[in-house]
C-alpha atoms as a PDB file:
ATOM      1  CA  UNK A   1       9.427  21.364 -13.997  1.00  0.00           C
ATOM      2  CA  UNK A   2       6.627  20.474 -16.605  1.00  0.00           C
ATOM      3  CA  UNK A   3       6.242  16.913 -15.396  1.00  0.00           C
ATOM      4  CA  UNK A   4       5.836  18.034 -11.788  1.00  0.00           C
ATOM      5  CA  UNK A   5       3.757  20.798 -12.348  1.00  0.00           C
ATOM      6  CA  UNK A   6       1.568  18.212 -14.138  1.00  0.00           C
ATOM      7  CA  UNK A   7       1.879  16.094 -11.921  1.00  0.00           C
ATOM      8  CA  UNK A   8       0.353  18.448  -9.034  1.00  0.00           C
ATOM      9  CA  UNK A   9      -2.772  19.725 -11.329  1.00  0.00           C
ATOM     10  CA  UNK A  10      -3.711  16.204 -12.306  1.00  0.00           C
ATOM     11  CA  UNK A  11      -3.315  15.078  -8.842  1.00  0.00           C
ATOM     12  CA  UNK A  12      -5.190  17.724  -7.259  1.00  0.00           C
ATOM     13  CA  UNK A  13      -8.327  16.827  -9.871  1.00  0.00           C
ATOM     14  CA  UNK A  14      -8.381  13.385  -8.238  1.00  0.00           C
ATOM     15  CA  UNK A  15      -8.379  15.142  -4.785  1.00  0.00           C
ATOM     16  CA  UNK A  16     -10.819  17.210  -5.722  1.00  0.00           C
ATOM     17  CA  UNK A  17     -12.666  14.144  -6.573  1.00  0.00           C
ATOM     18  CA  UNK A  18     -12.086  12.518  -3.194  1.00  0.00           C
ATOM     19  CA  UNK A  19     -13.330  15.669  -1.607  1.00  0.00           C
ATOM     20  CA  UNK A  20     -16.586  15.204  -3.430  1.00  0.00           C
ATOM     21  CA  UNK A  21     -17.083  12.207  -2.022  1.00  0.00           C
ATOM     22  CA  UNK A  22     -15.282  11.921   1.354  1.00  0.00           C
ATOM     23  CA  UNK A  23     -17.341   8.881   2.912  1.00  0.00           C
ATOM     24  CA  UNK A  24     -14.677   7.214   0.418  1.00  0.00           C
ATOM     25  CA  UNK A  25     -11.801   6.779   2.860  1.00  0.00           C
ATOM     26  CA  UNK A  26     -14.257   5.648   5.732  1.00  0.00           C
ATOM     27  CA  UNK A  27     -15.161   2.796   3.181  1.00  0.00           C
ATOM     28  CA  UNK A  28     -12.051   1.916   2.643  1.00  0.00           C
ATOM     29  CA  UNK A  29     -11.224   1.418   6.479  1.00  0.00           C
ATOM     30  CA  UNK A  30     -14.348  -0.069   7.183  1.00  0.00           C
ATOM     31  CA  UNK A  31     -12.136  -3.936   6.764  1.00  0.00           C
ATOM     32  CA  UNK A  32      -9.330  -2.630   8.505  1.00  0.00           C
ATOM     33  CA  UNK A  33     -10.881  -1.811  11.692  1.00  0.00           C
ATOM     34  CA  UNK A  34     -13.109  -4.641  11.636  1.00  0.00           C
ATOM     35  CA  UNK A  35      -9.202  -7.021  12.006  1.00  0.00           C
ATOM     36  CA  UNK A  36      -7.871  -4.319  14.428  1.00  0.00           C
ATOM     37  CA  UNK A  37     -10.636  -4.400  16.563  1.00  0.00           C
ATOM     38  CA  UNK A  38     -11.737  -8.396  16.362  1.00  0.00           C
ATOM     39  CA  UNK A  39      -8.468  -9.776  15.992  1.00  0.00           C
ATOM     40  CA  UNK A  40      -6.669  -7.679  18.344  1.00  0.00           C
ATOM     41  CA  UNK A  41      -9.333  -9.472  21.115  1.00  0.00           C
ATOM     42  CA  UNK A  42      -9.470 -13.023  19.516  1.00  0.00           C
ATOM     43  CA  UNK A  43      -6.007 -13.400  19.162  1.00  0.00           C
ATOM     44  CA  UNK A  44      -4.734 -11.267  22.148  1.00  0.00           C
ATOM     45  CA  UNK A  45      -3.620 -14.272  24.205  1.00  0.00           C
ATOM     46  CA  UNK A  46      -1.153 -15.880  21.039  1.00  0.00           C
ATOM     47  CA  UNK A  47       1.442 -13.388  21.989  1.00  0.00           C
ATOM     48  CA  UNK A  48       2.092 -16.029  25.157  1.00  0.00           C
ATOM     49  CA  UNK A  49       3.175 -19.139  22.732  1.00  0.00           C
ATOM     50  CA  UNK A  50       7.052 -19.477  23.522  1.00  0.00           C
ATOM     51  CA  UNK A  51       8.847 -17.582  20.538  1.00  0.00           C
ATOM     52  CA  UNK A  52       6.485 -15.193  19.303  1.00  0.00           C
ATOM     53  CA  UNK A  53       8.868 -12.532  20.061  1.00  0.00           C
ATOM     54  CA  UNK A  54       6.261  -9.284  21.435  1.00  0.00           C
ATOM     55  CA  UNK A  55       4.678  -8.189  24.384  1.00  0.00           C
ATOM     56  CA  UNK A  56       1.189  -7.207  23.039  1.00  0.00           C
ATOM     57  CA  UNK A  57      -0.622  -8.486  20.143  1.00  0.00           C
ATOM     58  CA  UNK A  58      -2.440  -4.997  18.915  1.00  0.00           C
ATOM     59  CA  UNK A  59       1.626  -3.721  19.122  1.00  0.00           C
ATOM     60  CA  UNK A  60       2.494  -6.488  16.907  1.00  0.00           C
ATOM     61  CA  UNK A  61      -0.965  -6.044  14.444  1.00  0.00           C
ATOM     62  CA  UNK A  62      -1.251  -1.864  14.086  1.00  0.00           C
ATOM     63  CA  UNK A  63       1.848  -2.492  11.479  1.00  0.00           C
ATOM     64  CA  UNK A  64       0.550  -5.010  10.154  1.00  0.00           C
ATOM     65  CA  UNK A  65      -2.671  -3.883   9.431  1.00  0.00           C
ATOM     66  CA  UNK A  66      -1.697  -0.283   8.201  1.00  0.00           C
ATOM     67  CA  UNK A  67       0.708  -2.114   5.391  1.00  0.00           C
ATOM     68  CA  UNK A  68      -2.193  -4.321   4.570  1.00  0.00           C
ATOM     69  CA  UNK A  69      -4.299  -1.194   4.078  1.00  0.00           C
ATOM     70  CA  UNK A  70      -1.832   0.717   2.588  1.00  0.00           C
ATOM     71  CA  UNK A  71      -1.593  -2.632  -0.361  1.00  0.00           C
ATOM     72  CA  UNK A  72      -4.915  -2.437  -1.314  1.00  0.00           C
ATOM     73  CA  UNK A  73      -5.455   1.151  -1.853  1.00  0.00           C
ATOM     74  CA  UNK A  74      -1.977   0.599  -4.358  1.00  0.00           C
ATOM     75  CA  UNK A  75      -4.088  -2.622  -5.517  1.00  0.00           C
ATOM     76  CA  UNK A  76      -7.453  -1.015  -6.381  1.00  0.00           C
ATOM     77  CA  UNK A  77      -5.583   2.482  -7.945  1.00  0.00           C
ATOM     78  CA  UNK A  78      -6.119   0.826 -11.510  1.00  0.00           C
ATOM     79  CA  UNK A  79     -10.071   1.417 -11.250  1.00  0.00           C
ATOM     80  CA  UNK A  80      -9.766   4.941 -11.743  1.00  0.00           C
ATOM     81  CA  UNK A  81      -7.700   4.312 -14.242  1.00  0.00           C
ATOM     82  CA  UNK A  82     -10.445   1.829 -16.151  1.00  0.00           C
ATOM     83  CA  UNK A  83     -13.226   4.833 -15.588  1.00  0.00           C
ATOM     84  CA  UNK A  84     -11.511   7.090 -16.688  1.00  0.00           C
ATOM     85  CA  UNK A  85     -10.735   5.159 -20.177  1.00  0.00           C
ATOM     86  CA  UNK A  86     -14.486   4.601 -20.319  1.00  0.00           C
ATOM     87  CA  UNK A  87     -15.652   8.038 -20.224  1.00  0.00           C
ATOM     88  CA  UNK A  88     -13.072   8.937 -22.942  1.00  0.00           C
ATOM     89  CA  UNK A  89     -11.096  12.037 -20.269  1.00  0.00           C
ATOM     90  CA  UNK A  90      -7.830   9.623 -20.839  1.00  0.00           C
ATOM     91  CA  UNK A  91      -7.880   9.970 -25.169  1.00  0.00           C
ATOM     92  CA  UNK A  92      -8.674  13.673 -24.425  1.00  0.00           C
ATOM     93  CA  UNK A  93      -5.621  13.982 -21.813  1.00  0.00           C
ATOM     94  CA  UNK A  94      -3.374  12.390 -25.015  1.00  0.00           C
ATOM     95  CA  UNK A  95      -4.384  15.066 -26.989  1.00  0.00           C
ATOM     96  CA  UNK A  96      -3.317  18.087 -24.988  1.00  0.00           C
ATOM     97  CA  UNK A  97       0.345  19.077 -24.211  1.00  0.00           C
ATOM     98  CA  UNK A  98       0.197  17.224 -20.635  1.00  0.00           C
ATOM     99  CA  UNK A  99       3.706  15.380 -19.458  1.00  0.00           C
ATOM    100  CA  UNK A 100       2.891  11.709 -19.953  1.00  0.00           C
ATOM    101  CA  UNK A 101       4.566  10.472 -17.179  1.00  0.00           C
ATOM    102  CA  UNK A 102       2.300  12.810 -14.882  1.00  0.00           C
ATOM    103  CA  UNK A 103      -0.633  11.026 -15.733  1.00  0.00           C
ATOM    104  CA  UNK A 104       0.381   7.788 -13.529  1.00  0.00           C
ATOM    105  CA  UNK A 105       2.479   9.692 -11.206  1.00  0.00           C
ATOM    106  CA  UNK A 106      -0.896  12.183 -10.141  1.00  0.00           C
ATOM    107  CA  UNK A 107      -2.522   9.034  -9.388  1.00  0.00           C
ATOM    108  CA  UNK A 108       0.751   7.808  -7.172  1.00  0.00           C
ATOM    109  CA  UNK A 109       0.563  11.021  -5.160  1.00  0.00           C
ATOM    110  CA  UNK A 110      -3.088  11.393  -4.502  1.00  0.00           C
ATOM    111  CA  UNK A 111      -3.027   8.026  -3.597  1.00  0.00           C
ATOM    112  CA  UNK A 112      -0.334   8.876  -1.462  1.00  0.00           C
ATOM    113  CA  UNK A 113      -2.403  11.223   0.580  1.00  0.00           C
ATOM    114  CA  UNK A 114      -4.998   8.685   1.327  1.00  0.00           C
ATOM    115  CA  UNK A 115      -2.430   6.563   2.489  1.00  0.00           C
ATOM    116  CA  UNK A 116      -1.091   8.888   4.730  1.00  0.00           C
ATOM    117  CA  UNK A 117      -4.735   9.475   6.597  1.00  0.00           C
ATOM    118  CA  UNK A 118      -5.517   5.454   6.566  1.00  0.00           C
ATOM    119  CA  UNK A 119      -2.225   4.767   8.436  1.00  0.00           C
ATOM    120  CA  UNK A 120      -2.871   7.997  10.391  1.00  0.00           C
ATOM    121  CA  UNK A 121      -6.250   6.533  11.927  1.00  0.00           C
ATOM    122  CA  UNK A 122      -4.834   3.178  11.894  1.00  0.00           C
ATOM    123  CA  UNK A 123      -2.228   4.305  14.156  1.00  0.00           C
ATOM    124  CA  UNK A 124      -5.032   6.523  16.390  1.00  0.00           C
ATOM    125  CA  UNK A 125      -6.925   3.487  16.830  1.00  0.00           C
ATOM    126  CA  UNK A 126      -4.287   1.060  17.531  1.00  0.00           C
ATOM    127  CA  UNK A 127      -2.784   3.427  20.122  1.00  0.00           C
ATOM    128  CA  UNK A 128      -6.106   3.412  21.606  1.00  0.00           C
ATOM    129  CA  UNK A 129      -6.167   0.057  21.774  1.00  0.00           C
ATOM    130  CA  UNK A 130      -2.672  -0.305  23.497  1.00  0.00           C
ATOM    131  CA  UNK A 131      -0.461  -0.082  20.506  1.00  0.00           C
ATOM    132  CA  UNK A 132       2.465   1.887  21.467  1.00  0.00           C
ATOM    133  CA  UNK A 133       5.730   3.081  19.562  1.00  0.00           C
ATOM    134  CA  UNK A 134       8.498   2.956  21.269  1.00  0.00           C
ATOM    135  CA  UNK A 135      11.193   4.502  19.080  1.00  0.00           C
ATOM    136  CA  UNK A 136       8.581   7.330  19.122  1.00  0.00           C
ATOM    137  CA  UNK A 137       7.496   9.753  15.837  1.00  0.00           C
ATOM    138  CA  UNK A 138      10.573   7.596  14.444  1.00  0.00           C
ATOM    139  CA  UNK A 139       8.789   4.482  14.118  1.00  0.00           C
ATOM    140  CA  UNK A 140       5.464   5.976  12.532  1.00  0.00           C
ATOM    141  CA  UNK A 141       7.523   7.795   9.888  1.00  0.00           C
ATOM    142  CA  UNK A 142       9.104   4.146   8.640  1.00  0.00           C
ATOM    143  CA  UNK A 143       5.457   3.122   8.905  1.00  0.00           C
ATOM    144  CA  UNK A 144       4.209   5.941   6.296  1.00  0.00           C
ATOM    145  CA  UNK A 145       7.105   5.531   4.526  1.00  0.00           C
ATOM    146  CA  UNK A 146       6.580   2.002   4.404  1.00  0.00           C
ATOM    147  CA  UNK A 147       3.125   1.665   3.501  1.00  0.00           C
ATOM    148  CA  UNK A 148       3.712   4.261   0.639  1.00  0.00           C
ATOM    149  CA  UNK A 149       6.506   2.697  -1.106  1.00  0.00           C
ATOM    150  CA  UNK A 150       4.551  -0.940  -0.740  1.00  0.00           C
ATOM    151  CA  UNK A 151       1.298   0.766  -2.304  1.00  0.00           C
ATOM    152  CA  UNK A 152       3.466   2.575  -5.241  1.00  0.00           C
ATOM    153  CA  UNK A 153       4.523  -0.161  -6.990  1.00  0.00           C
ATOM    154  CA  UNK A 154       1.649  -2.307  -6.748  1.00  0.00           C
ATOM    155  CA  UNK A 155      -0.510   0.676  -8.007  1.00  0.00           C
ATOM    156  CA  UNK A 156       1.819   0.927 -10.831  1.00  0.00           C
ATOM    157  CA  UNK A 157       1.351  -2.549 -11.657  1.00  0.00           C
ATOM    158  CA  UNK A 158      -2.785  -1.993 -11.205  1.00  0.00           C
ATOM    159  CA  UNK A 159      -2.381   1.082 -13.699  1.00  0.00           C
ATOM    160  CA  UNK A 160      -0.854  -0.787 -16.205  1.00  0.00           C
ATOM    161  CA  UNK A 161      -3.217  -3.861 -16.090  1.00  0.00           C
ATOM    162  CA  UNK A 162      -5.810  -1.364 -16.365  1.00  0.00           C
ATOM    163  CA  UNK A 163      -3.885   0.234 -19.677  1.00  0.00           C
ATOM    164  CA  UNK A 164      -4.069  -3.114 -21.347  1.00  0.00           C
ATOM    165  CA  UNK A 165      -7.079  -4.743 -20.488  1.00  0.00           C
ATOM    166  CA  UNK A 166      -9.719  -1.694 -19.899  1.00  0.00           C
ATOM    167  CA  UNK A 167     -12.054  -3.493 -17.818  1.00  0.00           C
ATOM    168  CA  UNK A 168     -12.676  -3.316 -14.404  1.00  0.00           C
ATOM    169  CA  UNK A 169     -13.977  -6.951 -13.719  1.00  0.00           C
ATOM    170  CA  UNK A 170     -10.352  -7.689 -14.787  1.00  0.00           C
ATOM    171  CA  UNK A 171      -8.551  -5.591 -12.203  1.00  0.00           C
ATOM    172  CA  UNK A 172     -10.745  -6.939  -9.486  1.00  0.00           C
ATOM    173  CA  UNK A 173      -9.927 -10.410  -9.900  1.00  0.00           C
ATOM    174  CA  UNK A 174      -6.293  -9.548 -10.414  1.00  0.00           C
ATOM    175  CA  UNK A 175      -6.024  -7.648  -7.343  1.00  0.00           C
ATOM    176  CA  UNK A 176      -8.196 -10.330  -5.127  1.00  0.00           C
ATOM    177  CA  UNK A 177      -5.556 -13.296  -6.863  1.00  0.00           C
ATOM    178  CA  UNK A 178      -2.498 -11.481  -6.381  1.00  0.00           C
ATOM    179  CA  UNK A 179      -2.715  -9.161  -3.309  1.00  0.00           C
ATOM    180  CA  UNK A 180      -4.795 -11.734  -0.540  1.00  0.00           C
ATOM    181  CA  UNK A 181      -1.776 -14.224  -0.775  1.00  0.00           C
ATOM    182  CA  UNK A 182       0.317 -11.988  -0.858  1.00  0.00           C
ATOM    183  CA  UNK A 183      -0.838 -11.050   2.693  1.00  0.00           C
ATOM    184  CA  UNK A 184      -1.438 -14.013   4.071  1.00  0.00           C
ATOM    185  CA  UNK A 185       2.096 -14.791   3.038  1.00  0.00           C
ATOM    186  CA  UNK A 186       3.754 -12.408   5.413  1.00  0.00           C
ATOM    187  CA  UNK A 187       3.763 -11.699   9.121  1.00  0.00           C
ATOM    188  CA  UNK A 188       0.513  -9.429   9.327  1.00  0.00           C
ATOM    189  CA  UNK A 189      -1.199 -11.650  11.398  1.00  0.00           C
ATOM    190  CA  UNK A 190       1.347 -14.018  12.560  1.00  0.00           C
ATOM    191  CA  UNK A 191       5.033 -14.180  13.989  1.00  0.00           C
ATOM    192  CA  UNK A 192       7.564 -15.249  10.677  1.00  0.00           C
ATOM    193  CA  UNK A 193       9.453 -17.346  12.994  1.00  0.00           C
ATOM    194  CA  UNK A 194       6.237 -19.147  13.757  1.00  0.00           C
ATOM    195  CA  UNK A 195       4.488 -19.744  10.259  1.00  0.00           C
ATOM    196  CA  UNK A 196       5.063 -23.083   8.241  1.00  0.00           C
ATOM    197  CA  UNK A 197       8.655 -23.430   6.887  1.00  0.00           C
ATOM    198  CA  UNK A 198       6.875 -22.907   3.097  1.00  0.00           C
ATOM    199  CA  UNK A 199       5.697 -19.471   4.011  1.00  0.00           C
ATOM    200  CA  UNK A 200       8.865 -18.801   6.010  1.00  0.00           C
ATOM    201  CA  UNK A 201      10.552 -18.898   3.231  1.00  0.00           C
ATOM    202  CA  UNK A 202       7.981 -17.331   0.586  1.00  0.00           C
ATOM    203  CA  UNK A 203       7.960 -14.065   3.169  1.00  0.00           C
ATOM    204  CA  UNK A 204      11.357 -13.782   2.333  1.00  0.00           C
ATOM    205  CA  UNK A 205      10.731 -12.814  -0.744  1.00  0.00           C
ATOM    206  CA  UNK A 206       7.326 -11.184  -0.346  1.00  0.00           C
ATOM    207  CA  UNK A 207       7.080  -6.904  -0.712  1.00  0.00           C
ATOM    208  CA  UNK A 208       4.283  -7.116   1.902  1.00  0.00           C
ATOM    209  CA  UNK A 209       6.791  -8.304   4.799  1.00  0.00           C
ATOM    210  CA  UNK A 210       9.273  -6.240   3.760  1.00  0.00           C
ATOM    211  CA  UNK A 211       7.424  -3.530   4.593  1.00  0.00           C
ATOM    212  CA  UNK A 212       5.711  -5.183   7.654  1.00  0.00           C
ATOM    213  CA  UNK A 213       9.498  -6.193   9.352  1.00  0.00           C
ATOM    214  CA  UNK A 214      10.752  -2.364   8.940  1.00  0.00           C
ATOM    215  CA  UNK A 215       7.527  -0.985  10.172  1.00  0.00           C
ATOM    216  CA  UNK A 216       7.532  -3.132  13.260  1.00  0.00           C
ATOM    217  CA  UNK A 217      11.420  -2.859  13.760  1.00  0.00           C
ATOM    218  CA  UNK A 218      11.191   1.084  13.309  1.00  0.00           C
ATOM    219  CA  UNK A 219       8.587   0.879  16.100  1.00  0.00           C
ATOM    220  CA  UNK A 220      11.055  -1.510  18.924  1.00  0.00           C
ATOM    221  CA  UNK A 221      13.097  -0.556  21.337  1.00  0.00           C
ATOM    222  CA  UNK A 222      16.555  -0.908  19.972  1.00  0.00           C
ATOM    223  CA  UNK A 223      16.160  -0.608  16.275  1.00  0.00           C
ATOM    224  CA  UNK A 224      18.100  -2.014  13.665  1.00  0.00           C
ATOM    225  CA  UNK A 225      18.128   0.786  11.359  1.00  0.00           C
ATOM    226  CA  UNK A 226      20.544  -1.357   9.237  1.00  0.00           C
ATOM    227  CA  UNK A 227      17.589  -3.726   8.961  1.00  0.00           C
ATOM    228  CA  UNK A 228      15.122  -1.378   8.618  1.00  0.00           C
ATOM    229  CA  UNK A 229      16.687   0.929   5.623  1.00  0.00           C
ATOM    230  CA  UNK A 230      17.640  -2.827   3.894  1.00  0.00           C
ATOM    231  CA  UNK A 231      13.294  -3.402   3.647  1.00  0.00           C
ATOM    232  CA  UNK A 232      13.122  -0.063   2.763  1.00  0.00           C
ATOM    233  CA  UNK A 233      15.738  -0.214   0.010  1.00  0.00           C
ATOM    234  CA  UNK A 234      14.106  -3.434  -1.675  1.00  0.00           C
ATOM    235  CA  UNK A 235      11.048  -1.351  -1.839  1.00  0.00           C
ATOM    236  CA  UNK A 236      12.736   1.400  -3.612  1.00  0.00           C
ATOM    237  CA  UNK A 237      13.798  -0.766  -6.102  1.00  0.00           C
ATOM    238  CA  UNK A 238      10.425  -2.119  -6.848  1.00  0.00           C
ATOM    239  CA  UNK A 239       8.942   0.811  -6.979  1.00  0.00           C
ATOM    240  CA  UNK A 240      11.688   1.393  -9.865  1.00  0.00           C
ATOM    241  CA  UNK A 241      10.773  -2.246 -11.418  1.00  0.00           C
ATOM    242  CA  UNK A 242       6.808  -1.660 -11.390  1.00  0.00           C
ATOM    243  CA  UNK A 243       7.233   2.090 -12.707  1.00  0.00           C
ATOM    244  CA  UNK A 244       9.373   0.826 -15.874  1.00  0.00           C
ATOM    245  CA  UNK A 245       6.408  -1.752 -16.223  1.00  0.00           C
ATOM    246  CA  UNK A 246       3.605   0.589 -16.131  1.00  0.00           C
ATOM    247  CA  UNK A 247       5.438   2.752 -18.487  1.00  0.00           C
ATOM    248  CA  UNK A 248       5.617  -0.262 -20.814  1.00  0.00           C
ATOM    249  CA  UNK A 249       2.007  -0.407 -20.457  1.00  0.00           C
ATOM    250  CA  UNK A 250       1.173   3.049 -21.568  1.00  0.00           C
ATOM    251  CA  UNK A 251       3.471   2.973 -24.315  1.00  0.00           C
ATOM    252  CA  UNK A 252       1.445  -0.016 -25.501  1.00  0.00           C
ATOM    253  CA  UNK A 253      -1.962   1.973 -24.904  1.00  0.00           C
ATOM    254  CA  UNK A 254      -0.850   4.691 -26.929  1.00  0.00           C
ATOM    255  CA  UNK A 255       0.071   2.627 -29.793  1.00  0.00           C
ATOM    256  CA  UNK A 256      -3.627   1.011 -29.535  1.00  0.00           C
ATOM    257  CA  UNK A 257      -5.632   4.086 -30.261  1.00  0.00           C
END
């Protein structure tokens, strides 16, 4: 009970902190709605090359885009992390009584919650656009549920860079190296089935389809939910990989001071 109670004051601070400055969120969407909007014209037509397997383009993106979202607000959780080290509030947290592990996982959960309102405009937008979901309120819960357990692990792994190298320039250019191939490796944009054998084969193996495939299977008629809990699965399991990781790294940080 002490870790989650910790976990909910700690995560409530950084909500209170978003609340201060609520324009945040809008920031972060500002890219997203810039692809949904632009590419969801420009490439409207590509759904007609034989094979591409769906009826409307902005159906195929919304998913797509959402996940992508949902990746980099995991990606860029270690800069909190890295200000908070600076201004000393994470040696003063080691000092008090406060459940270690709650200390990453408040993070995890207010990040969470911005997740949840990104994919919930996302979704707004796209189904203004045209987007629809056919397996109804179904398909958008695999779609939060996706997005979250993509961003959890990857904010893990941002936490723990963040632990070891205490510098933000670092983070950035991890999280720019790492996370924009990683994208461009799966089927945001483009049909799997019609990428480059290469990338065929490295989105087999990429977290960021994963989640992509049982977001846009959750949302067809005639799901595979065999399929669909399989993606999700995989992701559970990385969350479990990146959390052992990042508790590696503040092991490590502790020893350091």
């Amino acid at each position: 009970m002490t870790l989650i109670s910790h976990t909910w004051y700690l995560a409530m601070r950084d909500l209170r902190n978003l609340l201060r400055q609520p324009w945040f969120i809008a920031f972060t969407l500002v890219q997203p709605m810039i692809y949904i909007l632009l590419f969801s014209q420009l490439f409207r037509r590509v759904v007609e090359i034989p094979g591409f397997g769906a009826g409307s383009y902005i159906a195929f993106l919304t998913p797509g885009i959402a996940v992508m979202t949902a990746l980099f607000s995991g990606g860029w959780s270690g800069m909190s992390m890295v200000q908070d080290l600076e201004r000393g509030f994470m040696d003063r947290l080691l000092v008090t009584p406060t459940s270690r592990g709650s200390i990453v996982l408040g993070r995890l959960v207010q990040m969470s919650f911005v997740i949840l309102v990104q994919v919930v405009i996302i979704v707004a937008v796209g189904m203004l656009l045209g987007a629809s979901f056919v397996s109804g309120p179904a398909g958008v819960l695999v779609l939060f549920a996706a997005s979250i357990l993509l961003a959890v692990p990857f904010a893990a792994l941002s936490n723990a860079l963040a632990l070891l190298v205490h510098q933000e320039e670092s983070v950035i250019g991890a999280v720019n190296f790492i996370l924009l191939p990683m994208t461009f490796l799966s089927s945001v944009f483009m049909a799997q089935n019609l990428m480059p054998g290469w990338m065929q084969d490295a989105a087999k193996f990429n977290p960021v389809n994963w989640a992509v495939a049982a977001s846009r299977e959750a949302a067809s008629p005639g799901v595979d939910w065999g399929f669909v809990l399989m993606r999700l699965g995989w992701l559970v399991a990385l969350c479990a990989v990146c959390a052992w990781l990042a508790t590696l790294a503040f092991r490590t940080y502790q020893r350091s001071i």
